[in-house]
Protein backbone atom coordinates (compact mmCIF):
# COMPACT_ATOMS: atom_id res chain seq x y z
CA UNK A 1 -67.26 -78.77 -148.66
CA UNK A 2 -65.48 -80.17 -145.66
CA UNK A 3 -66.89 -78.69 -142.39
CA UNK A 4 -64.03 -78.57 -139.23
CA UNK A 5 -65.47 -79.12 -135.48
CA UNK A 6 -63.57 -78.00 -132.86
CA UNK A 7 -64.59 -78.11 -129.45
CA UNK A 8 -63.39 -77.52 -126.24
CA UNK A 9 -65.00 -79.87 -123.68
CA UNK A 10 -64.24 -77.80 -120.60
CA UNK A 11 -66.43 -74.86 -121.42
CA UNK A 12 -68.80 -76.12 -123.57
CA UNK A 13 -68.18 -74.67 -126.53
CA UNK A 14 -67.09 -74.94 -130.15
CA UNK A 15 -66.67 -73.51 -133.48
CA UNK A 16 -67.23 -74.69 -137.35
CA UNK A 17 -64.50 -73.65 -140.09
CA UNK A 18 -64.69 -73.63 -143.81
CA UNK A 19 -62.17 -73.14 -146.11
CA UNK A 20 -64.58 -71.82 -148.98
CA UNK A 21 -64.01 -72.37 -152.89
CA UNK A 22 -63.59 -68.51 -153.12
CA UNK A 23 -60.38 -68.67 -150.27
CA UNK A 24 -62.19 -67.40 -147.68
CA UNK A 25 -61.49 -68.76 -144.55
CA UNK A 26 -65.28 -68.75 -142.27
CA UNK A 27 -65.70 -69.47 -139.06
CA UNK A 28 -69.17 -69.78 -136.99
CA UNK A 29 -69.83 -70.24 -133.54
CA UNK A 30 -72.99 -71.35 -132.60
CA UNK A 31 -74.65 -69.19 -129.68
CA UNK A 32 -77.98 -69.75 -128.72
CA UNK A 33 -78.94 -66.07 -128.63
CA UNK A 34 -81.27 -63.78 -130.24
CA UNK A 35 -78.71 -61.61 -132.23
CA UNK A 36 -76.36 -62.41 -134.54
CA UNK A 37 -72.92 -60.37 -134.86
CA UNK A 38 -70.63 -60.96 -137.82
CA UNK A 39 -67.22 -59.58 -138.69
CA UNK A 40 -65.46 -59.76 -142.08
CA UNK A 41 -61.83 -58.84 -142.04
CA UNK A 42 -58.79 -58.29 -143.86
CA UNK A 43 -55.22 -58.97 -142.51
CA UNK A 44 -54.80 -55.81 -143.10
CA UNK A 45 -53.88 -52.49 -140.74
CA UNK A 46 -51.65 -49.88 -140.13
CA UNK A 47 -48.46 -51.02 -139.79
CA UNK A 48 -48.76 -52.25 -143.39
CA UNK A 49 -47.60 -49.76 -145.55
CA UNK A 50 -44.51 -51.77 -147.00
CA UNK A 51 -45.24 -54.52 -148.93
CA UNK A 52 -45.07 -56.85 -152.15
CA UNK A 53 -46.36 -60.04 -153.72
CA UNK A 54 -44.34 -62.80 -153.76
CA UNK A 55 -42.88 -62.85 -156.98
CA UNK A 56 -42.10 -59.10 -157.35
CA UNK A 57 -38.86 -57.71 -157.49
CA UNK A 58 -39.33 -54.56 -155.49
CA UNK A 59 -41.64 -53.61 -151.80
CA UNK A 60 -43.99 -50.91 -152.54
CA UNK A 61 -44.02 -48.00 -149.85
CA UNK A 62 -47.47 -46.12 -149.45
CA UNK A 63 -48.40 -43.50 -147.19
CA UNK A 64 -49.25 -43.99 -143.53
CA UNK A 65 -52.68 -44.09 -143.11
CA UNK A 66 -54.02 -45.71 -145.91
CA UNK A 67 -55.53 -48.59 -144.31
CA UNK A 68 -57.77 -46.68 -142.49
CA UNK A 69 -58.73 -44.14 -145.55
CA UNK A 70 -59.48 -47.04 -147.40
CA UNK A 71 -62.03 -48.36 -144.91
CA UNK A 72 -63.64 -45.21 -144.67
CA UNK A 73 -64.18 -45.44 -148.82
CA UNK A 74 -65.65 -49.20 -148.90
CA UNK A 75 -68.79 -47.48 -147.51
CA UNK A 76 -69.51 -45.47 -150.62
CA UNK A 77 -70.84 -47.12 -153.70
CA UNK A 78 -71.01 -46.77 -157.23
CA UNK A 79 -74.71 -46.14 -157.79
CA UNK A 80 -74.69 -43.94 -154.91
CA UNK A 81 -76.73 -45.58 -152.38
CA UNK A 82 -75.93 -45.50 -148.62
CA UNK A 83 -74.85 -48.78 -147.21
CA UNK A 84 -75.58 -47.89 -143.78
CA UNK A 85 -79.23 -47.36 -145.19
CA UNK A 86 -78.87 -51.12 -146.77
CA UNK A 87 -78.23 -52.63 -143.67
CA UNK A 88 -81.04 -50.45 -142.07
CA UNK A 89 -83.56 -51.84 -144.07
CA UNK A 90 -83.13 -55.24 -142.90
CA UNK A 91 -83.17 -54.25 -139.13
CA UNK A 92 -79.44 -54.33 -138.83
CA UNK A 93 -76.58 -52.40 -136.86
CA UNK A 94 -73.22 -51.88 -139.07
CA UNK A 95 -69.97 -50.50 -138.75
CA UNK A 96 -66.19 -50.96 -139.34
CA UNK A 97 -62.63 -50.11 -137.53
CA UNK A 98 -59.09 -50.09 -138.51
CA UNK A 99 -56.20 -51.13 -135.97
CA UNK A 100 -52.68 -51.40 -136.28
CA UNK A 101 -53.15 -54.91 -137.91
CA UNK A 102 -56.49 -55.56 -139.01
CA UNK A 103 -59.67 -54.11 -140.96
CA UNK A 104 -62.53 -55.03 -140.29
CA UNK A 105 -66.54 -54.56 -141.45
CA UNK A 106 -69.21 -55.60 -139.13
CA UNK A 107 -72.76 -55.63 -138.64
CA UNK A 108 -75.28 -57.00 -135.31
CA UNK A 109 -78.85 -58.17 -135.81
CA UNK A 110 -81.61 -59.65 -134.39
CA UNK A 111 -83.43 -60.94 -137.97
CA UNK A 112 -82.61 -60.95 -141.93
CA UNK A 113 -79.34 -62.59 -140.63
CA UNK A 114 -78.60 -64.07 -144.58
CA UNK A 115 -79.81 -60.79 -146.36
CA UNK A 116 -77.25 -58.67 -143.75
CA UNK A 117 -74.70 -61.16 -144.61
CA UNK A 118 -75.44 -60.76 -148.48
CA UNK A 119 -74.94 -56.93 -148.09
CA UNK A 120 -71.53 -56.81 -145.72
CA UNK A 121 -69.87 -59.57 -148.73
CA UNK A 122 -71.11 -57.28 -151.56
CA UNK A 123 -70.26 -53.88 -150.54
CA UNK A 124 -66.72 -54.85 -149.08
CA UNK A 125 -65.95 -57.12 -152.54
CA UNK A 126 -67.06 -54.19 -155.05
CA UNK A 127 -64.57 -51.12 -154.35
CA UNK A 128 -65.80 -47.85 -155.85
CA UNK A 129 -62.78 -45.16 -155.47
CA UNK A 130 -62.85 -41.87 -157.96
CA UNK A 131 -60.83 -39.53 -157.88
CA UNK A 132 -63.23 -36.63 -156.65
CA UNK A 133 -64.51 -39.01 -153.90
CA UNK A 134 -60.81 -39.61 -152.56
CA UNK A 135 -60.55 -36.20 -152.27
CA UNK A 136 -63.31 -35.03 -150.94
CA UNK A 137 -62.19 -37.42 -147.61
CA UNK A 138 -59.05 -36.21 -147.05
CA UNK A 139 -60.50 -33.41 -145.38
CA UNK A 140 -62.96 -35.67 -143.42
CA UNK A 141 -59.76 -37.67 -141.83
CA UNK A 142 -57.81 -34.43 -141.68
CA UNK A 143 -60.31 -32.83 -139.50
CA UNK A 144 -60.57 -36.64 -137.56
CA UNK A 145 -57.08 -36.63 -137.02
CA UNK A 146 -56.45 -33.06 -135.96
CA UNK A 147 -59.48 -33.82 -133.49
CA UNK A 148 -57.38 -36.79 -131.94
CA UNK A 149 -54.13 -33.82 -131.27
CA UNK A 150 -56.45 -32.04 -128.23
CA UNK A 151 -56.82 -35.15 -126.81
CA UNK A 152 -53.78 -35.11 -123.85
CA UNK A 153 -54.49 -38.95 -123.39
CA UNK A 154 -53.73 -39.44 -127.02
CA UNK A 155 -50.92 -37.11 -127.47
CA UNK A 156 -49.22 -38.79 -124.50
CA UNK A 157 -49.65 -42.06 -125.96
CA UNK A 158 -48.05 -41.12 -129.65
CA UNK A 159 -45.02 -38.77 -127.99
CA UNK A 160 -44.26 -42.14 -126.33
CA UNK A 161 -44.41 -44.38 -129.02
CA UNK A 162 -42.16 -41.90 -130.81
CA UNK A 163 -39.71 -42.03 -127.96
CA UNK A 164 -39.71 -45.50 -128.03
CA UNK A 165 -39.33 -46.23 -131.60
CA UNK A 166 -37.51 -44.49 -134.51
CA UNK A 167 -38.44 -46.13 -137.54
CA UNK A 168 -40.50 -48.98 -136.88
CA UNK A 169 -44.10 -49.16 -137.63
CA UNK A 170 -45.30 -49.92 -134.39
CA UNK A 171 -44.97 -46.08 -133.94
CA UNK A 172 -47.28 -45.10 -136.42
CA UNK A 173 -50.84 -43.15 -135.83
CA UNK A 174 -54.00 -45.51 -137.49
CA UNK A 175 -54.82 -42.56 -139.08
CA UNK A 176 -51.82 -41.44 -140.00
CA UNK A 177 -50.77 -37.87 -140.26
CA UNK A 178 -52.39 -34.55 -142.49
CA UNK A 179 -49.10 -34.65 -144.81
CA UNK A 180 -49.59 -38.62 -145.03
CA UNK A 181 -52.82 -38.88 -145.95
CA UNK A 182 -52.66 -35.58 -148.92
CA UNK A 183 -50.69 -38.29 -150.61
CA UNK A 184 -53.10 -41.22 -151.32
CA UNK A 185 -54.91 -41.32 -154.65
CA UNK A 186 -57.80 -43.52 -155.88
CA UNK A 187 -54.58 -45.40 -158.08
CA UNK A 188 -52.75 -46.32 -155.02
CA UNK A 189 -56.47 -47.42 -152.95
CA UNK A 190 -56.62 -49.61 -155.67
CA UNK A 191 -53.71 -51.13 -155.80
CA UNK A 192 -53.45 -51.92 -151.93
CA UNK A 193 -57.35 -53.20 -152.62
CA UNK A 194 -56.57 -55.44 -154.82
CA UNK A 195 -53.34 -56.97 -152.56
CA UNK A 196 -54.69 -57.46 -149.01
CA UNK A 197 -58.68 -57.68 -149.93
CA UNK A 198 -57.70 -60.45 -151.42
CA UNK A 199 -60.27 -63.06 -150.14
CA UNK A 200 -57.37 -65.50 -149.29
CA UNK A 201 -56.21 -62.87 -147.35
CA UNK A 202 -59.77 -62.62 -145.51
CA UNK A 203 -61.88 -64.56 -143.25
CA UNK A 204 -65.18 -64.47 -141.96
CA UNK A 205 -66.05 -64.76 -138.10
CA UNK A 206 -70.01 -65.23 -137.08
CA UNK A 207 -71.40 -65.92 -133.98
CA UNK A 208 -75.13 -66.52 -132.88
CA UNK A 209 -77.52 -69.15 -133.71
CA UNK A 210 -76.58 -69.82 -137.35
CA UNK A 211 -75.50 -72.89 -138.87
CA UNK A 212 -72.31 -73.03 -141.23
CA UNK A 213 -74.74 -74.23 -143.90
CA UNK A 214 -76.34 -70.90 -143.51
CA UNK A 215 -73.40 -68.95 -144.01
CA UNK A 216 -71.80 -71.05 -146.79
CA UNK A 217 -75.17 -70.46 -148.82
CA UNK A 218 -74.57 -66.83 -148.62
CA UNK A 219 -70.46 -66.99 -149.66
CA UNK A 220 -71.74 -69.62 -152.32
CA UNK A 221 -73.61 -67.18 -153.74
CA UNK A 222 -71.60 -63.51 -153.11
CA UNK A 223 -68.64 -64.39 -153.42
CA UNK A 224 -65.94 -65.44 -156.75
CA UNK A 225 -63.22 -67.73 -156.87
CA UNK A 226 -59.75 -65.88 -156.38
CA UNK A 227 -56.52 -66.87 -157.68
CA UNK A 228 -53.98 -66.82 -153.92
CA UNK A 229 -52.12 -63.95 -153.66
CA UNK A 230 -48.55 -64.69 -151.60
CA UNK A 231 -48.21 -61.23 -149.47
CA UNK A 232 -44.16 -60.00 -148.01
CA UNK A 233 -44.54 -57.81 -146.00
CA UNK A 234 -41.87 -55.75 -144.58
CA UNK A 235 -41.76 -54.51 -140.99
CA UNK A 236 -38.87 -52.26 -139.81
CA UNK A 237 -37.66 -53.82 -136.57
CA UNK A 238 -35.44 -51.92 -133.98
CA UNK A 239 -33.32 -53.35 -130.95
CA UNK A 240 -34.85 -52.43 -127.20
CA UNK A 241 -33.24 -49.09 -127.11
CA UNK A 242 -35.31 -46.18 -126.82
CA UNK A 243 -35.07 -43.04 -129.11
CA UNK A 244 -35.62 -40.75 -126.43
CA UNK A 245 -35.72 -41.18 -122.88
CA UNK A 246 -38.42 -38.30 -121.92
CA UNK A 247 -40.51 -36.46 -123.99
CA UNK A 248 -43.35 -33.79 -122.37
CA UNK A 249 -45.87 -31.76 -123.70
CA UNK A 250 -48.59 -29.30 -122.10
CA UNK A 251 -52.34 -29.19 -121.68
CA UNK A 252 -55.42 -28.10 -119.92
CA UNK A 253 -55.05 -30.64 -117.36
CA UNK A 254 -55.59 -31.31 -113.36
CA UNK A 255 -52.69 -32.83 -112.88
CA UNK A 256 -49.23 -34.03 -114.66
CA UNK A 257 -49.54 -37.07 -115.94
CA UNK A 258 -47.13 -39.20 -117.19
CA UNK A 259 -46.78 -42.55 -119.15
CA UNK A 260 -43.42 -44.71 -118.87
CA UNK A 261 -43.19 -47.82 -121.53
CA UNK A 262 -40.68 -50.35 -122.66
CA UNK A 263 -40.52 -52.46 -125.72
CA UNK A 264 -40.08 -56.14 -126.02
CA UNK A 265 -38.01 -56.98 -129.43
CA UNK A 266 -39.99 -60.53 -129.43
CA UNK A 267 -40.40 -61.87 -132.71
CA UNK A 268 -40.79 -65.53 -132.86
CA UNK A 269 -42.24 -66.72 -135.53
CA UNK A 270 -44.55 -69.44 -133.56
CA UNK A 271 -48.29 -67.63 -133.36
CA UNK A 272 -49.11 -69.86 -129.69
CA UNK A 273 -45.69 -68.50 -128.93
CA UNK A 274 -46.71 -64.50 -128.96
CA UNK A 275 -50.43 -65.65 -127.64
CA UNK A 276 -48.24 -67.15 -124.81
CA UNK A 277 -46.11 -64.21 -124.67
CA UNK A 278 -48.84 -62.19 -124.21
CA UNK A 279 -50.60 -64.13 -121.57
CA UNK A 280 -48.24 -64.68 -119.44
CA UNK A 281 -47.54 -60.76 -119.64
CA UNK A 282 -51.09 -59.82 -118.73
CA UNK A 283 -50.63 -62.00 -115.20
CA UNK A 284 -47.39 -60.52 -114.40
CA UNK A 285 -48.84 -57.45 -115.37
CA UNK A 286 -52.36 -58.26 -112.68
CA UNK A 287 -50.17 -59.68 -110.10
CA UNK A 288 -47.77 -56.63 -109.95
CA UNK A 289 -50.47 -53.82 -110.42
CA UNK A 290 -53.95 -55.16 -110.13
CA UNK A 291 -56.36 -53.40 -108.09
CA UNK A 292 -55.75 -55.06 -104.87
CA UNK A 293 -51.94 -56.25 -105.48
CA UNK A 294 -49.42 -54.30 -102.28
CA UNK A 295 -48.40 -51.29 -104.99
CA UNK A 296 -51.57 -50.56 -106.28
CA UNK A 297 -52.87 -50.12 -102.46
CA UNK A 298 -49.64 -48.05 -101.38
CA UNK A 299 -49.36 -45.07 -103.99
CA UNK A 300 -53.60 -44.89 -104.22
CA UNK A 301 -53.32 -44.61 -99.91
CA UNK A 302 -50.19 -42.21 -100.02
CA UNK A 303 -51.13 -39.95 -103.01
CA UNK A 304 -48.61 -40.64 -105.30
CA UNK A 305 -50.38 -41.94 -108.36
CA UNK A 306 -53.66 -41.73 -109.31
CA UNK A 307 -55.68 -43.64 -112.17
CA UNK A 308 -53.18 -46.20 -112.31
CA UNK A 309 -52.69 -48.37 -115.79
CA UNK A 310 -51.01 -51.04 -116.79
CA UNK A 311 -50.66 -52.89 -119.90
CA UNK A 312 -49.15 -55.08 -121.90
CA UNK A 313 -49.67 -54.86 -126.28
CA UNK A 314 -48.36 -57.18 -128.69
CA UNK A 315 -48.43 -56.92 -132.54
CA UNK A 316 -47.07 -58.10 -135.72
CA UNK A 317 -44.73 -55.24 -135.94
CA UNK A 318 -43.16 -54.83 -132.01
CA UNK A 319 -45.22 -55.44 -128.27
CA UNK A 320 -44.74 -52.43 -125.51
CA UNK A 321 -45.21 -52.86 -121.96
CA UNK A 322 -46.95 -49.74 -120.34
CA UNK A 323 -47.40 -47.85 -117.14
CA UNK A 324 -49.02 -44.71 -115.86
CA UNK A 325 -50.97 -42.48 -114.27
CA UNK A 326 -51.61 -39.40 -112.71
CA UNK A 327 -49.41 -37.75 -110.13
CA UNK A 328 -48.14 -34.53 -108.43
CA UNK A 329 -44.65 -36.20 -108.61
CA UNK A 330 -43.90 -37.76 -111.84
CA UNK A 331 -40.39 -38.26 -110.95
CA UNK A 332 -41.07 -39.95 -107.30
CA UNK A 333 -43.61 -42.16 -109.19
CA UNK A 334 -41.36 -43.57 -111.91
CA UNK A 335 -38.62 -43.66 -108.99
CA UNK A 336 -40.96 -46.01 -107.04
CA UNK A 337 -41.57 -48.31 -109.99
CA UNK A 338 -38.18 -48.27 -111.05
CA UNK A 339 -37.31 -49.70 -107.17
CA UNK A 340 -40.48 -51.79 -107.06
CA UNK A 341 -39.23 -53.78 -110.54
CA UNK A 342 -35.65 -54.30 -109.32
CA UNK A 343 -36.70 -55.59 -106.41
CA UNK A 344 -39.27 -58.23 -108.25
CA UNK A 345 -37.06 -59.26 -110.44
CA UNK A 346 -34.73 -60.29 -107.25
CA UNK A 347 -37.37 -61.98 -105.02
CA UNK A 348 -39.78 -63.03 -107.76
CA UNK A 349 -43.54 -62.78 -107.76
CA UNK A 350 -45.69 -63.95 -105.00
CA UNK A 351 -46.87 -66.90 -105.80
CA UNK A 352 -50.25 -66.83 -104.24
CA UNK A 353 -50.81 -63.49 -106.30
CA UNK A 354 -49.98 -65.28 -109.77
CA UNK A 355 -52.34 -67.79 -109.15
CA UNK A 356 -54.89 -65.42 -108.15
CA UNK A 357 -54.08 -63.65 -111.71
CA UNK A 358 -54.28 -66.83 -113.11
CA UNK A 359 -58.15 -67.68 -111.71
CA UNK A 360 -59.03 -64.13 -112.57
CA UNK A 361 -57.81 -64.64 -116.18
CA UNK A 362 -59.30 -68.08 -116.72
CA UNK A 363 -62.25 -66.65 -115.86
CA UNK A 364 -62.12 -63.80 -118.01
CA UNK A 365 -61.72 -66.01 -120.81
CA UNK A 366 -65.05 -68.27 -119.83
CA UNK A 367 -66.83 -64.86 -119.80
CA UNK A 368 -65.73 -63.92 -123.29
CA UNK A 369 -67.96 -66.21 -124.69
CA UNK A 370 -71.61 -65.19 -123.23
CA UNK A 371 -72.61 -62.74 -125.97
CA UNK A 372 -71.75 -62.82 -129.71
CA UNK A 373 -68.94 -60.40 -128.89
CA UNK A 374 -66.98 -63.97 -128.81
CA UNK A 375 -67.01 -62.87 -132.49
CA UNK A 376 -64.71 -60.00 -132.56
CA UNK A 377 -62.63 -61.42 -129.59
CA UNK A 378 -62.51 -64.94 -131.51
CA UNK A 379 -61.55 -62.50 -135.06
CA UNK A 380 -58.48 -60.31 -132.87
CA UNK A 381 -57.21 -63.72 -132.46
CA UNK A 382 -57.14 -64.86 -135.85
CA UNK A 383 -55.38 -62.10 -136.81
CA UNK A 384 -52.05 -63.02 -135.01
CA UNK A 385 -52.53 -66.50 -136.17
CA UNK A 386 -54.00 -67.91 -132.71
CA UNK A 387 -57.09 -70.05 -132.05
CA UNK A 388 -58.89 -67.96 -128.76
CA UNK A 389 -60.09 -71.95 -127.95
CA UNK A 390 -56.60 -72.55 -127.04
CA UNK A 391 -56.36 -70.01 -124.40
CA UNK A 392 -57.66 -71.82 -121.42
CA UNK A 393 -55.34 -74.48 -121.88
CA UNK A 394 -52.31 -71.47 -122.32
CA UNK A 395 -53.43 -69.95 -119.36
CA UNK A 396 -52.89 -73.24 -117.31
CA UNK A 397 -49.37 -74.30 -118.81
CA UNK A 398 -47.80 -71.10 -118.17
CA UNK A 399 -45.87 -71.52 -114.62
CA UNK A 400 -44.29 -69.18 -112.24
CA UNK A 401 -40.53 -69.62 -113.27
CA UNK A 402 -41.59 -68.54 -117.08
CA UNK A 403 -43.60 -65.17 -115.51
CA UNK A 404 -40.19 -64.73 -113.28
CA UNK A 405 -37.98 -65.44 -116.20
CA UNK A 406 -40.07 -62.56 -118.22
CA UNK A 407 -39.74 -59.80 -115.83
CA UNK A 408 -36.20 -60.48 -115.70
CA UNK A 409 -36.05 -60.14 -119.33
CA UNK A 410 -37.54 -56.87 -119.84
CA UNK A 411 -37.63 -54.72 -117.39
CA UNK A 412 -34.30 -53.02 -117.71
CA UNK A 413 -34.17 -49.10 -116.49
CA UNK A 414 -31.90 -48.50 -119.32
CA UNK A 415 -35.09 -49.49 -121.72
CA UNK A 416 -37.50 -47.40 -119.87
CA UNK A 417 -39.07 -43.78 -121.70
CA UNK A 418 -41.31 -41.59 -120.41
CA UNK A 419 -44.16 -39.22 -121.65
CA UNK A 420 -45.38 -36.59 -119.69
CA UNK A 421 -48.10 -33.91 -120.24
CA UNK A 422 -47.86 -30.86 -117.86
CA UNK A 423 -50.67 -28.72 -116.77
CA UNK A 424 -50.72 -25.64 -118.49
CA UNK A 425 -49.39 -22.95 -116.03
CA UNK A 426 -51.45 -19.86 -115.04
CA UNK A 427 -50.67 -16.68 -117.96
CA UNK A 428 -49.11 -19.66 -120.37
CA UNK A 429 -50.66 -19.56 -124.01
């Protein structure tokens, strides 16, 4: 089998990649540490929930949520044995998560690196779904997600992605809802099983101080050959205008805080496009609001906000640009911004501050390869079709007029929406 180098000479580092008989894509990165971490995903997340094989005549529609139930299910196992218990015995750490556009199943060690290896390919290739086992976790995730609804940080975040969006799945909860997730049936686990764990669907991501030989004895051995499956997937993509401009709700809190976002419509095709994209956002985003930049310093002196965030998310299925805080005036705060952002997009961004975001973010991505977390940072890549290697050279090609032209592009007032949550007056149930 034909073993890929790639290196990058700057930093010193480099990766193998397989394409193995079974059409699993594998990737190692060789770290000269004591523990191991490996990640085995499946293109695969929330936003998926509309899809068919190529060939098919019709998209299936299945209900929000599932990607995450299903996770939850590949830990249980037809002869009843615990896999957490598996891993266990051979001195390992596992787990597993479910975003908007991946699933993943990991596991950390320090030793038995090929028997952990053996276990995390066997238990996530042998589904085991009944239909009293299906059952008996809806009421697991129904209790999980109803747990998420007294969280004011979370409630905040979903009223605004509901303001923001009306149909599109980059609204959705990665849990879905109660009423969603009473729908799904062992049948329908299957069936989205059998289209996205497809292992040409899948990769493999390992870092630590393993050798691809290593980890190509252990897929030689776990895994079968799979005939390609060709996945359509259909995302339901909306303009820039939001569905509501202000939504509030109340809770036990401090103070009012309040969240204002804006969506970017971007959709090019090009992965290194959207990992550009999304750089350049994140130095706009530290040169306007990082901890020492002028409008950080004047609303945390005057009052006005505290706990001040801002980010910048893109996704398969939409990217939102967000800001907030906490404040005793939510409507002098999004004033100020509103000002602040006109006035940027006039004058343009200092240019010793973008550089400074760009040093700060060149060395963020040296540091994101000292540990085997390089793993899961190297795997979140993968998953929108970039290469993490080629972010260094991204983060150096990106010039001021392309940040200038971005913040002239999307922020817009008429774009903006805004989530609030109100403290809960005195005598109000």
């Amino acid at each position: 089998m034909n073993i890929v180098t790639k290196e990058n000479a700057r930093i010193g580092e480099k990766y193998y990649y397989m394409k193995h008989s079974s059409g699993l894509d594998i990737y190692v990165i060789p770290k000269k540490l004591s523990s191991a971490y490996a990640l085995f995903c499946t293109r695969y997340g929330a936003i998926d929930n509309c899809f068919k094989l190529a060939g098919e005549a019709e998209f299936t529609r299945v209900p929000d949520g599932i990607a995450h139930y299903l996770e939850h299910k590949m830990f249980e196992n037809e002869d009843g044995v615990d896999t957490f218990s598996r891993f266990a015995a051979y001195g390992a750490s596992a787990n597993a998560f479910t975003s908007m556009d991946v699933t993943a199943y990991l596991f950390k060690c320090t030793e038995n690196f090929g028997k952990n290896l053996e276990i995390l390919l066997d238990y996530v290739t042998h589904p085991y779904f009944t239909p009293e086992n299906v059952q008996k976790e809806q009421g697991i995730i129904a209790q999980e997600i109803r747990g998420r609804e007294d969280w004011p940080e979370v409630v905040q975040y979903v009223n605004l992605l509901h303001a923001l969006y009306e149909k599109s799945q980059a609204r959705l909860n990665v849990a879905g809802t109660v009423e969603s997730i009473a729908k799904i049936d062992a049948e329908t686990l299957y069936k989205c099983y059998e289209v996205f764990y497809n292992l040409s669907n899948m990769f493999l991501c390992v870092a630590g101080d393993v050798t691809p030989e290593e980890v190509l004895a252990v897929a030689d051995k776990m895994l079968p050959t799979e005939e390609e499956k060709v996945i359509e997937r259909c995302y339901d993509y909306e303009g820039r205008e939001p569905v509501k401009k202000y939504v509030e709700s109340s809770f036990e809190v401090a103070k009012p805080m309040f969240l204002l976002g804006l969506k970017d419509d971007f959709r090019s095709g090009d992965a290194r496009e959207m990992q550009k994209r999304s750089i350049a956002m994140q130095m706009v985003t530290e040169t306007l609001f990082g901890y020492s930049s002028e409008f950080s310093v004047d609303v945390y002196e005057s009052g006005l906000i505290d706990e001040l965030e801002a980010e910048y998310h893109i996704g398969l299925a939409g990217a939102q640009f967000l800001f907030g805080g906490e404040s005793d005036d939510v409507d002098e705060a999004i004033k100020k911004f509103t000002l602040y952002m006109e006035d940027v997009k006039k004058t343009g961004l200092d240019a010793e501050a973008f550089e400074r975001a760009r040093r700060l973010k060149y060395a963020s991505f040296v540091r994101s390869f000292e540990g085997t977390g390089i793993a899961e940072t190297f795997s979140m890549s993968l998953i929108k079709g970039c290469d993490w290697f080629d972010t260094g050279d991204i983060i150096a090609e990106i010039t001021l007029d392309e940040a200038n032209a971005l913040v002239r592009e999307l922020f817009d007032e008429k774009y903006y929406a805004v989530s609030v949550i109100n403290p809960i007056e005195k005598g109000e149930e």
